[in-house]
N, C-alpha and C. Protein backbone atom coordinates (compact mmCIF):
# COMPACT_ATOMS: atom_id res chain seq x y z
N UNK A 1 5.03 4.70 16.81
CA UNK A 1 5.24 4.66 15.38
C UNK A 1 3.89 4.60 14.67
N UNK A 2 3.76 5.59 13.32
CA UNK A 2 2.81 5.29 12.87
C UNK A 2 2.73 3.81 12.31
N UNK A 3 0.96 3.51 11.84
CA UNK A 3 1.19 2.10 11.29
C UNK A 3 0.75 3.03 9.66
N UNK A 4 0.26 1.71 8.89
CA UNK A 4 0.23 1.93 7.87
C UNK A 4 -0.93 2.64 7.24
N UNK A 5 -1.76 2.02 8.00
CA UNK A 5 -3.64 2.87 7.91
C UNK A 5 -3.72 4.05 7.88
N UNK A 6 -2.35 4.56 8.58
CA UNK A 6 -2.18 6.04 8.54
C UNK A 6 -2.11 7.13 7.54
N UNK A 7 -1.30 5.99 6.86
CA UNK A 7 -0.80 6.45 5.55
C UNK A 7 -1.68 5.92 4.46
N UNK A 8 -2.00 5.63 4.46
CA UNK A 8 -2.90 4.72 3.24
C UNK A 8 -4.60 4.44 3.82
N UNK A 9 -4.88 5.26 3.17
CA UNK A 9 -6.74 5.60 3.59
C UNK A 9 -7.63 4.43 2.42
N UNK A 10 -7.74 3.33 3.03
CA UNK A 10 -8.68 2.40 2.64
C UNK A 10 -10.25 2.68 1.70
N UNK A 11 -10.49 3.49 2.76
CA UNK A 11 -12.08 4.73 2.02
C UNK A 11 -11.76 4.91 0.95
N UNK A 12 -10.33 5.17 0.50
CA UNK A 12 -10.31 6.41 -0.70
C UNK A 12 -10.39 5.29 -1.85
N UNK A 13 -10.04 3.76 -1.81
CA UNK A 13 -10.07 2.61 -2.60
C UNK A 13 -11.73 2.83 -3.86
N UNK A 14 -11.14 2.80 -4.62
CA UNK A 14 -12.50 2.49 -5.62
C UNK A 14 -12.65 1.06 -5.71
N UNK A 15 -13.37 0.50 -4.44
CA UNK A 15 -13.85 -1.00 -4.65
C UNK A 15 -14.73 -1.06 -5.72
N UNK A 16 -14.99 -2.00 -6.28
CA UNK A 16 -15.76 -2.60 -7.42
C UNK A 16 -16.26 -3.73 -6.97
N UNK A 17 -17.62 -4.43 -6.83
CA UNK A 17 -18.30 -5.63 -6.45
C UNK A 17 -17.35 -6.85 -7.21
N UNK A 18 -16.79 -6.60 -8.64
CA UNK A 18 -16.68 -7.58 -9.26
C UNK A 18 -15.01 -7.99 -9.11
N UNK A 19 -14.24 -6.90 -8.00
CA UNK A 19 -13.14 -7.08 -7.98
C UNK A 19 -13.17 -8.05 -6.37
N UNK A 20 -13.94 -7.53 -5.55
CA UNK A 20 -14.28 -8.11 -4.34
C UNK A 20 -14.15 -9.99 -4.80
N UNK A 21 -15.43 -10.52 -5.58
CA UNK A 21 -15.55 -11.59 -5.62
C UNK A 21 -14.39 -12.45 -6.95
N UNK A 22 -13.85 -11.63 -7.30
CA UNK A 22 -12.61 -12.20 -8.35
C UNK A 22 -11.17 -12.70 -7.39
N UNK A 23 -11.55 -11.65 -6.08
CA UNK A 23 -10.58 -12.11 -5.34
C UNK A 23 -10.90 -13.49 -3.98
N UNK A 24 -12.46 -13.53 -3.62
CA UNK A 24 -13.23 -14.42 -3.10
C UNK A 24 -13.37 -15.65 -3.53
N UNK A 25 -13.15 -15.50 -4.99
CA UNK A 25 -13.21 -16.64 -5.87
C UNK A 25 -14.93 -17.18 -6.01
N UNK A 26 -16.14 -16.14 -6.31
CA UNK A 26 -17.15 -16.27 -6.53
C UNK A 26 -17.88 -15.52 -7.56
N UNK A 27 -18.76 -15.70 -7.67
CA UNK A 27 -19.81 -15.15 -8.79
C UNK A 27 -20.00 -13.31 -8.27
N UNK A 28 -20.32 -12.80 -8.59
CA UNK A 28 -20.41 -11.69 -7.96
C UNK A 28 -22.10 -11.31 -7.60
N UNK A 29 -23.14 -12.48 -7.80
CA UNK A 29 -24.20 -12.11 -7.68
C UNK A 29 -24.50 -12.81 -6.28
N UNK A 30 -23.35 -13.37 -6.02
CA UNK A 30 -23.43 -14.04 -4.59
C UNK A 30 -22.66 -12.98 -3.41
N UNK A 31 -22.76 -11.78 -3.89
CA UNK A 31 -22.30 -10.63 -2.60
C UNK A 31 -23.82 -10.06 -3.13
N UNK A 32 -24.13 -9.44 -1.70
CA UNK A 32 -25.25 -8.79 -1.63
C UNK A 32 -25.19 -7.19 -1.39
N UNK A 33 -24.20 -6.95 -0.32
CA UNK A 33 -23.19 -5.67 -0.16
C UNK A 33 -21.66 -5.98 0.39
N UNK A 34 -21.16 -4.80 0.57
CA UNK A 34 -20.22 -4.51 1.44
C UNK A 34 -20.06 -3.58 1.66
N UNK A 35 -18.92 -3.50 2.96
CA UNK A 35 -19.45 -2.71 4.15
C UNK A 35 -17.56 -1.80 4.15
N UNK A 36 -16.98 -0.62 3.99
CA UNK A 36 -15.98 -0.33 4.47
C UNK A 36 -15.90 0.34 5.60
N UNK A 37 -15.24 -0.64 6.43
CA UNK A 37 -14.96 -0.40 8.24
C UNK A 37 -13.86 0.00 8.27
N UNK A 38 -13.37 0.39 9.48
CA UNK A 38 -12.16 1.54 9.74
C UNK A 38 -11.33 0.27 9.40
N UNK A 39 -11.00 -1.14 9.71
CA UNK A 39 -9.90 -1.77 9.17
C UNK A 39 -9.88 -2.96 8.36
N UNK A 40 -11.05 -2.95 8.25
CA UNK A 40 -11.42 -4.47 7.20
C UNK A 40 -12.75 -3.92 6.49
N UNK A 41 -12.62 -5.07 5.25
CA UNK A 41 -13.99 -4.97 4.61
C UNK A 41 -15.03 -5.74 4.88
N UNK A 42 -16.22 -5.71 5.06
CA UNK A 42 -17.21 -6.80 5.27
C UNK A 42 -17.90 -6.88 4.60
N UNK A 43 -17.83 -7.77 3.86
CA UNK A 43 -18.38 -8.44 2.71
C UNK A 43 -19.64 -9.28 3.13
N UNK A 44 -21.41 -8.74 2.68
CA UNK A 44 -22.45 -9.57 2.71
C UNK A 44 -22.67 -10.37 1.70
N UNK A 45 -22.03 -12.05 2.05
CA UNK A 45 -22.76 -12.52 1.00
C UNK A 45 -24.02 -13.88 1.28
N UNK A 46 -24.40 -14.11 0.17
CA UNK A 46 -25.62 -14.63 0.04
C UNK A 46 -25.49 -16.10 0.15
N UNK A 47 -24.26 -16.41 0.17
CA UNK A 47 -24.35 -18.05 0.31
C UNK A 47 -24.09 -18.30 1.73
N UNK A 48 -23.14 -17.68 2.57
CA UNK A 48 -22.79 -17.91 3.74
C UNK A 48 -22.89 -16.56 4.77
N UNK A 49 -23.24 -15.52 4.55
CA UNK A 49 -23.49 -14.56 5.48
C UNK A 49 -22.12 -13.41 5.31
N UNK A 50 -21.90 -12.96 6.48
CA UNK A 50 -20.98 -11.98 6.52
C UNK A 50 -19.41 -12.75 6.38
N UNK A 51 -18.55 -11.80 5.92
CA UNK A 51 -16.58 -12.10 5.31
C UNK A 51 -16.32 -10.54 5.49
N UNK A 52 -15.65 -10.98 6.58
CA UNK A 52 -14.31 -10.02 6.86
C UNK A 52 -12.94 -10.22 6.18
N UNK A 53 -12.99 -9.10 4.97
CA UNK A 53 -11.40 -9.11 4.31
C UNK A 53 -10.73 -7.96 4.74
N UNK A 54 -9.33 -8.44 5.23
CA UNK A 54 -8.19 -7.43 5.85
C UNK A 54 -7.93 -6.99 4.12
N UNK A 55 -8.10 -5.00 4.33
CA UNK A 55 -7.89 -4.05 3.39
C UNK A 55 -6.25 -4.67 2.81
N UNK A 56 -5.56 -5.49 3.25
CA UNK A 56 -4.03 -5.69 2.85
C UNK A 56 -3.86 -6.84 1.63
N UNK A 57 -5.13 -7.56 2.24
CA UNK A 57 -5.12 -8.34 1.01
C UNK A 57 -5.72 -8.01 -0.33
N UNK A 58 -5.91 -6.71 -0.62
CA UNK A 58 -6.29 -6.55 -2.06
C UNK A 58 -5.47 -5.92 -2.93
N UNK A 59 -5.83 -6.20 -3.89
CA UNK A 59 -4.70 -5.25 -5.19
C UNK A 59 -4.43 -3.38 -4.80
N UNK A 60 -5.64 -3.27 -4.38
CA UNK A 60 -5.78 -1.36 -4.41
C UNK A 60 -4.78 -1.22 -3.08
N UNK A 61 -4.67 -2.38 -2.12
CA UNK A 61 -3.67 -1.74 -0.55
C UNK A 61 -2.11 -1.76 -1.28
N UNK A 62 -1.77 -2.90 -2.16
CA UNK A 62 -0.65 -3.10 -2.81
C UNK A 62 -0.21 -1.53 -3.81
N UNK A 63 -1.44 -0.99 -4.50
CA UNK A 63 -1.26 -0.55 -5.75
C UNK A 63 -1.12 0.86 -4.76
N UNK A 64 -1.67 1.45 -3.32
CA UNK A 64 -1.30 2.63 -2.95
C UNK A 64 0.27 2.21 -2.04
N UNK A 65 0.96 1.40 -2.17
CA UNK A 65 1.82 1.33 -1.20
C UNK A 65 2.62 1.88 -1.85
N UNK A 66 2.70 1.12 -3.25
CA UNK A 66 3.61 1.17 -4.66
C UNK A 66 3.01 3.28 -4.35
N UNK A 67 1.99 3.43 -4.84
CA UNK A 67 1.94 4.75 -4.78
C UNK A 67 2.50 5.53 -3.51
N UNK A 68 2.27 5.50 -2.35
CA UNK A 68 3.19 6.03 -0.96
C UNK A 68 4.89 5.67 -1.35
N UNK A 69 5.42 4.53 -2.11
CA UNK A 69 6.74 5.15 -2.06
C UNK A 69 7.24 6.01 -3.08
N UNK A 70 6.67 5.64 -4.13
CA UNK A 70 6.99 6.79 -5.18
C UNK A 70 6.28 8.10 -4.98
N UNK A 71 5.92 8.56 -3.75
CA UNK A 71 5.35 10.13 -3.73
C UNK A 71 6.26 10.65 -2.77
N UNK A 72 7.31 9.56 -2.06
CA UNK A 72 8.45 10.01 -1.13
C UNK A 72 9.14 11.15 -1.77
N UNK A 73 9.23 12.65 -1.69
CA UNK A 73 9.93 13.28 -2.28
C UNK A 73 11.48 13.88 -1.46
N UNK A 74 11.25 12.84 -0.15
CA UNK A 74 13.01 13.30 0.65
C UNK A 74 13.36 12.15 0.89
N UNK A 75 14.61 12.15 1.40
CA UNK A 75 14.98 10.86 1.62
C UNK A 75 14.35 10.72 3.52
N UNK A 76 14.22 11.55 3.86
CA UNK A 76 13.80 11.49 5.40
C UNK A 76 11.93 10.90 5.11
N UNK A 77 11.54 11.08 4.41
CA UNK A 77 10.13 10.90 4.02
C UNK A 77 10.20 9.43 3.57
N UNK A 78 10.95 9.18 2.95
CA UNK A 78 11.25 7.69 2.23
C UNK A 78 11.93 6.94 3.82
N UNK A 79 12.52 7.44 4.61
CA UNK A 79 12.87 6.34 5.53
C UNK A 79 12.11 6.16 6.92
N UNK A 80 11.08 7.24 6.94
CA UNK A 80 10.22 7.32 7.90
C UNK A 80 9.27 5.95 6.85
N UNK A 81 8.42 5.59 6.04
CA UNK A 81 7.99 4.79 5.27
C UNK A 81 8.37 3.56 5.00
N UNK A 82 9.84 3.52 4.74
CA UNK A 82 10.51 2.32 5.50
C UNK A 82 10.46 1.19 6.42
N UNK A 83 10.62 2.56 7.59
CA UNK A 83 10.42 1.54 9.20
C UNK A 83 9.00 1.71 8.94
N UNK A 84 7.75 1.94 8.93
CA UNK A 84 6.57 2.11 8.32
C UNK A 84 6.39 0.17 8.16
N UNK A 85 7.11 0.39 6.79
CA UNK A 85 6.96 -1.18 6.49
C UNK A 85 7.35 -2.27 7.17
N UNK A 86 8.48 -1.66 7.55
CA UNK A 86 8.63 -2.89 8.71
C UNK A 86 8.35 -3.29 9.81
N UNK A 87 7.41 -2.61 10.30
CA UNK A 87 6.40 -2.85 11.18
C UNK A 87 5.65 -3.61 10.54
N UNK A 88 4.94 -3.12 9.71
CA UNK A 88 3.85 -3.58 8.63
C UNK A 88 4.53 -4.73 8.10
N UNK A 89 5.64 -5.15 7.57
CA UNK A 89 5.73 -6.61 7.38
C UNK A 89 6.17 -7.74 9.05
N UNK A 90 6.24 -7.20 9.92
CA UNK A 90 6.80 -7.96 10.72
C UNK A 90 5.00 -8.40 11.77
N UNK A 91 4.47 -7.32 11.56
CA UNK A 91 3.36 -7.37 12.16
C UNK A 91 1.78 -8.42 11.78
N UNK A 92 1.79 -8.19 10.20
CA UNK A 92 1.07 -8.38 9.07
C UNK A 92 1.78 -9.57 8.37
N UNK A 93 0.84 -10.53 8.08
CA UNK A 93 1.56 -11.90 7.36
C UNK A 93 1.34 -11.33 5.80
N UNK A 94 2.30 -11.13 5.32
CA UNK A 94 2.65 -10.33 3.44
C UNK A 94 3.26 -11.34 2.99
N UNK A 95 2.86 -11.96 1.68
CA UNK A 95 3.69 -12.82 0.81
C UNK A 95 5.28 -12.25 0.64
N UNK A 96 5.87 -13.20 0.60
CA UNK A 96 7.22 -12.93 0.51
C UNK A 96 7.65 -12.10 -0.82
N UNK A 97 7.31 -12.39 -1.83
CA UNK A 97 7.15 -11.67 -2.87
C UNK A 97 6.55 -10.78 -2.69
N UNK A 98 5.92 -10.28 -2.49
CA UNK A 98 4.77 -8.77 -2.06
C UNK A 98 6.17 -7.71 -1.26
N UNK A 99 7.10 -8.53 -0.14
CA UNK A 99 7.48 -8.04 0.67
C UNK A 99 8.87 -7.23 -0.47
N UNK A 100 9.63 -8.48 -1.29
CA UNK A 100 10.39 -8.00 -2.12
C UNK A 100 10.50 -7.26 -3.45
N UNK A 101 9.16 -6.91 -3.58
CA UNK A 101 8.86 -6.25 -4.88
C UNK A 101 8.33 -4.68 -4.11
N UNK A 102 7.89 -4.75 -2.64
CA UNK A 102 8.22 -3.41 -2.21
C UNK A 102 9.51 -2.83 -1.69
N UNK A 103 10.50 -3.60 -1.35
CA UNK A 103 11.72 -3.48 -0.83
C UNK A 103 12.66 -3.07 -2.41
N UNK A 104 12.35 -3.82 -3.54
CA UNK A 104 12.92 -2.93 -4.58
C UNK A 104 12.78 -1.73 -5.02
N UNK A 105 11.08 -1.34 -4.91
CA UNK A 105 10.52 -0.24 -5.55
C UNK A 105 11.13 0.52 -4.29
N UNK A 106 10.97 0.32 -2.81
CA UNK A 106 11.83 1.59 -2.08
C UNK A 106 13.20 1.77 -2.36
N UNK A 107 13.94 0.78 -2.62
CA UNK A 107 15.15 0.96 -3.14
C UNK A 107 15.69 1.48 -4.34
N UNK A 108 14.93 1.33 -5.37
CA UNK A 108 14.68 2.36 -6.40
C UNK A 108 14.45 3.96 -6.48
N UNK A 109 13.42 4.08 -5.41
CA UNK A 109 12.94 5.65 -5.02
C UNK A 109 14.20 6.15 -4.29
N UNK A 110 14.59 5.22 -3.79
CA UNK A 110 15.98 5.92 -2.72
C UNK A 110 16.92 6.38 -3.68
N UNK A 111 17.90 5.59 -5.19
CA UNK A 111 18.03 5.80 -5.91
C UNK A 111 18.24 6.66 -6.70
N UNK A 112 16.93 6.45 -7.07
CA UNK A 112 16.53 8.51 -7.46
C UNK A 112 16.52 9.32 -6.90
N UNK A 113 16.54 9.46 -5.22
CA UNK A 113 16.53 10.56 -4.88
C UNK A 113 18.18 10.22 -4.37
N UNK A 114 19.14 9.77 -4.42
CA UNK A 114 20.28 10.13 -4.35
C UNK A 114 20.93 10.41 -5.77
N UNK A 115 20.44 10.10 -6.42
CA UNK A 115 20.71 11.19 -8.06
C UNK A 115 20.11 12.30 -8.00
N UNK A 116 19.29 12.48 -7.56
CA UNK A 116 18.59 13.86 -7.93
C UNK A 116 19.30 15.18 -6.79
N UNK A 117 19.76 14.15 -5.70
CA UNK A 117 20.65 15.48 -4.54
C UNK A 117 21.95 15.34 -4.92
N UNK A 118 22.57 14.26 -5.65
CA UNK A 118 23.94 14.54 -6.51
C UNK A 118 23.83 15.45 -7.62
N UNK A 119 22.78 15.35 -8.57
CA UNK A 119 23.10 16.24 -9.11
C UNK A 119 22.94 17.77 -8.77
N UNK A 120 21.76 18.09 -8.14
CA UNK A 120 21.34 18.99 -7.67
C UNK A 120 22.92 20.01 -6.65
N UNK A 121 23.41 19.04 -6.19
CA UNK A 121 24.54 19.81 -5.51
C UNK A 121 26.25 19.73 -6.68
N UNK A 122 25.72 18.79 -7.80
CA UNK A 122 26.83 19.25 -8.96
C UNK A 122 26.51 20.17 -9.60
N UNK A 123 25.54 21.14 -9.74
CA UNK A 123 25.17 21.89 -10.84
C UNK A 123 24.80 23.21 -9.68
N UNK A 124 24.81 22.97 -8.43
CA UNK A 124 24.50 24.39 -7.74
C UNK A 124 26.44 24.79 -7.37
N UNK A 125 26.40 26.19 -7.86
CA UNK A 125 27.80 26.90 -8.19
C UNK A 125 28.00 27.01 -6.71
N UNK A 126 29.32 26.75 -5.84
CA UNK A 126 30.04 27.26 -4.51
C UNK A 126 30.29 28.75 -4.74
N UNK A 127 28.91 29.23 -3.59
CA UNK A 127 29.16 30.46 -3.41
C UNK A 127 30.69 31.04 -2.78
N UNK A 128 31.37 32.16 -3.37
CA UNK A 128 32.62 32.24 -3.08
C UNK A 128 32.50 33.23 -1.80
């Protein structure tokens, strides 16, 4: 099974120094760099040395997940993404809330796409 890294390319994140340490809970003149590694970030800072943050704990891993289910355009695409997650939550410690505010938004996308193949097959004429 794929995991999630698969789907969701960390690189492509527009980190910001000042979003790094808002979530560190520091000054931002106390990071010196950071570093994006194939699965975590490493954060140089100046008071205590190197911080490894897992890419899951930031707003941008949340804000492309939300984006990966709403770009589901089948329902086979939406349930391959699914079990996706549930790997990814069973594997990965996710706030419980995190877990149910993605379990709505997939349930939503599912939603729409069972309106959109109802209507789609009410409005296509039975060839005679």
């Amino acid at each position: 099974m794929r995991q999630l890294l698969h789907t969701i390319n960390p690189h492509q994140f527009q980190l910001q120094l000042s979003d790094i340490a808002s979530y560190l809970g520091i000054p931002a003149n106390l990071i010196l760099r950071f570093e994006q590694w194939a699965n975590v970030l490493f954060v140089h800072r100046q008071d205590r040395g190197g911080q490894f943050i897992s890419y899951r704990q930031l707003r941008q891993w949340l804000q492309a997940c939300i984006q990966a289910i709403h770009h589901c355009k089948t329902h086979q695409n939406l349930q391959e993404l699914g079990q996706i997650f549930k790997a990814e939550f069973q594997r990965f410690a996710y706030p419980a809330d995190i877990i149910a505010y993605l379990r709505q938004l997939w349930q939503q996308q599912k939603a729409r796409l069972d309106l959109d193949l109802n209507l789609r097959s009410f409005y296509t004429p039975n060839p005679q």
